[in-house]
Structures are given as structure tokens and as C-alpha cells.
C-alpha atoms as a PDB file:
ATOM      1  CA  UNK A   1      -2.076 -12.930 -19.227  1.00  0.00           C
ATOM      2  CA  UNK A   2      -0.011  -9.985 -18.193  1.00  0.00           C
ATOM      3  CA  UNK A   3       0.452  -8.839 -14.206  1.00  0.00           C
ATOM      4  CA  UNK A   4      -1.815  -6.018 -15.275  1.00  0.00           C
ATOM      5  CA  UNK A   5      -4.461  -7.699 -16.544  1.00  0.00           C
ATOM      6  CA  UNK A   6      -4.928  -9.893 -13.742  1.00  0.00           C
ATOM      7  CA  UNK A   7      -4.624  -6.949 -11.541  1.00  0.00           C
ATOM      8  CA  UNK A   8      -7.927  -6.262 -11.677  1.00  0.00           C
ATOM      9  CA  UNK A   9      -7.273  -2.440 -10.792  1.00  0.00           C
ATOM     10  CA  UNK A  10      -4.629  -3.448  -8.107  1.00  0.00           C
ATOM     11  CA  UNK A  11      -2.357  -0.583  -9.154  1.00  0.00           C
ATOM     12  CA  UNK A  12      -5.372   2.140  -8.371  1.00  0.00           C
ATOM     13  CA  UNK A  13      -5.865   0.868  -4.798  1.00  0.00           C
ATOM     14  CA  UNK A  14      -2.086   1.265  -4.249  1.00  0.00           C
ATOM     15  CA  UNK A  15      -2.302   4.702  -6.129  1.00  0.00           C
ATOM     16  CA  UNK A  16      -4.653   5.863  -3.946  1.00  0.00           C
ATOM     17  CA  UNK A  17      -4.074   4.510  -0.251  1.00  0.00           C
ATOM     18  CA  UNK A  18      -0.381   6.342  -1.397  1.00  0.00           C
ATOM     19  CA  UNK A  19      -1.922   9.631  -2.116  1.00  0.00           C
ATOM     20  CA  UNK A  20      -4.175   9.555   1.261  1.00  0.00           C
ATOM     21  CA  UNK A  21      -0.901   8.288   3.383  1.00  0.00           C
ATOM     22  CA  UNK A  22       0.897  11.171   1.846  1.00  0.00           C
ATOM     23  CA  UNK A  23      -1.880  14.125   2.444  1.00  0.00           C
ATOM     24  CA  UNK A  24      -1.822  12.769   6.638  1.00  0.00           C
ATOM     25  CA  UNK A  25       1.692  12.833   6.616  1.00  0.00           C
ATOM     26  CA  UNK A  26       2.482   9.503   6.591  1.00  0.00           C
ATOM     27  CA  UNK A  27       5.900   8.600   4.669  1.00  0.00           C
ATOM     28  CA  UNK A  28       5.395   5.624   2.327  1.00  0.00           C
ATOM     29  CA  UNK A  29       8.606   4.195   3.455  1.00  0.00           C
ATOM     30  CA  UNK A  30       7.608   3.848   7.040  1.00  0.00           C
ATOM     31  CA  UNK A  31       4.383   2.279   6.294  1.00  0.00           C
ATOM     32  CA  UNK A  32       5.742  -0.199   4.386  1.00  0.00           C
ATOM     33  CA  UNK A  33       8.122  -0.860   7.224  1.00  0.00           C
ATOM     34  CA  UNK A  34       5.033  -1.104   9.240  1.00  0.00           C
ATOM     35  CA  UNK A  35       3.427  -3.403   6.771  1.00  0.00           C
ATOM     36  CA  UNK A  36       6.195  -5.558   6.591  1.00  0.00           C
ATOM     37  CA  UNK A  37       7.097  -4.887   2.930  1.00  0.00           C
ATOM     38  CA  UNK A  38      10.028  -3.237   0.839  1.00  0.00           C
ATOM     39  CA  UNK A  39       9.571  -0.036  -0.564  1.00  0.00           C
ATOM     40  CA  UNK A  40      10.393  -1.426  -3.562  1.00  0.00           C
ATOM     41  CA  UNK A  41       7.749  -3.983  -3.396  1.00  0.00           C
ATOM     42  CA  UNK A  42       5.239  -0.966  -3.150  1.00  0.00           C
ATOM     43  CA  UNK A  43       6.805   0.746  -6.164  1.00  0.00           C
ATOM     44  CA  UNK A  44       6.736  -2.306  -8.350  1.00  0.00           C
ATOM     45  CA  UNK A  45       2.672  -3.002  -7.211  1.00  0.00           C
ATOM     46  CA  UNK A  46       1.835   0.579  -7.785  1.00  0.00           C
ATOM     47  CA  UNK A  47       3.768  -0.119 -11.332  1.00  0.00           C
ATOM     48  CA  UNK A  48       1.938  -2.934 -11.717  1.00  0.00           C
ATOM     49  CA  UNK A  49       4.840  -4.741 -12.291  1.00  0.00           C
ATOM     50  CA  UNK A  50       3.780  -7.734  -9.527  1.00  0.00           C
ATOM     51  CA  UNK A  51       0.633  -8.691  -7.138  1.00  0.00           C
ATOM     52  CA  UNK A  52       0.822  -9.620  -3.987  1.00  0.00           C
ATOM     53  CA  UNK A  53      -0.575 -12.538  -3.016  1.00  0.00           C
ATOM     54  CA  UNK A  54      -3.729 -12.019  -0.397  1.00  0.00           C
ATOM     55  CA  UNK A  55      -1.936 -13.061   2.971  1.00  0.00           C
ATOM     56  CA  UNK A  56       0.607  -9.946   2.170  1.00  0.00           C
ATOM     57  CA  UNK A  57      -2.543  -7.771   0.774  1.00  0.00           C
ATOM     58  CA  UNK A  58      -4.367  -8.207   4.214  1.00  0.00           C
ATOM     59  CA  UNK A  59      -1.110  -7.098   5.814  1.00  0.00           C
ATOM     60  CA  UNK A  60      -0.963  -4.082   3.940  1.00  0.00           C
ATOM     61  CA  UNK A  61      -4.095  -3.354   4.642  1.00  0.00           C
ATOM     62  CA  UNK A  62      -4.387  -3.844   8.417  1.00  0.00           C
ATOM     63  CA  UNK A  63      -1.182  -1.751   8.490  1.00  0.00           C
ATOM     64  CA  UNK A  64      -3.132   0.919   6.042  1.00  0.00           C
ATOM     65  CA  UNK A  65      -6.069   0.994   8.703  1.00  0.00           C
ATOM     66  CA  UNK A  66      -3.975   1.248  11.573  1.00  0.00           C
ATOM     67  CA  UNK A  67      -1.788   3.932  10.046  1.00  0.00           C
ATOM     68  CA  UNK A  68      -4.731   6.240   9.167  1.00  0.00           C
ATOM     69  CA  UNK A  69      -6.279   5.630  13.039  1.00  0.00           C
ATOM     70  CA  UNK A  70      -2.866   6.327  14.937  1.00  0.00           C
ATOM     71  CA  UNK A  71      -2.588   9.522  12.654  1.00  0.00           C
ATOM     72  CA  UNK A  72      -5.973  10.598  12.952  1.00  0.00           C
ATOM     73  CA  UNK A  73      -5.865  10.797  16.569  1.00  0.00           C
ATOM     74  CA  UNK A  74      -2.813  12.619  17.102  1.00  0.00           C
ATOM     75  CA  UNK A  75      -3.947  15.258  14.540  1.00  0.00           C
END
């Protein structure tokens, strides 16, 4: 079974929390510094190249929700 097909739509999620970051501003490099992640680790989920496993998804996402709070209030 191929990385996408266990996906299970992984690459859409990272698709679009990307294209909301981007339209508040937020520079994809910088939350993945805040996330704790590579840039390229981003690129190669959004390919759908790898997964991450859950402990680094729940990361991501904390750092996702966080990012779109801090930039919501100083907008």
C-alpha cells in the first residue's frame, strides 16, 4: 500500500491549513518552525510523499490553532 493510499486525504488537510496560513499572513516556514517540523517535512506531506505519525500530527495542529488565534487577534 502506497503513502497515498494510506493517507486517507492527509495531503488535503495539509493543502488547505497551507492556503488559510497563507491568506492571514502567516509564512509556512515559520509555522513549521513553530510546529517543530522542517519545511521540507511539510512539502513532502503536502506531496504525499510521507505521514506523520499522530504525536507529530497533534503538534502541527496545536501549532495550526495557535497560529490562527495569535494572528487573529492582532488583525
Amino acid at each position: 500500500m502506497s503513502c497515498k493510499e494510506r493517507s486517507g486525504g492527509m495531503e488535503a488537510d495539509v493543502i488547505e491549513m497551507e492556503t488559510v496560513l497563507v491568506a492571514r499572513g502567516i509564512r509556512i516556514s515559520a509555522f513549521c518552525e513553530s510546529a517543530g517540523i522542517a519545511r521540507t517535512t511539510w512539502d513532502r506531506w503536502k506531496n504525499g510523499k510521507t505521514l506523520p505519525n499522530m504525536r507529530t500530527w497533534m503538534a502541527v495542529r496545536d501549532a495550526y490553532r495557535a497560529a490562527l488565534k495569535t494572528k487573529g487577534a492582532a488583525a
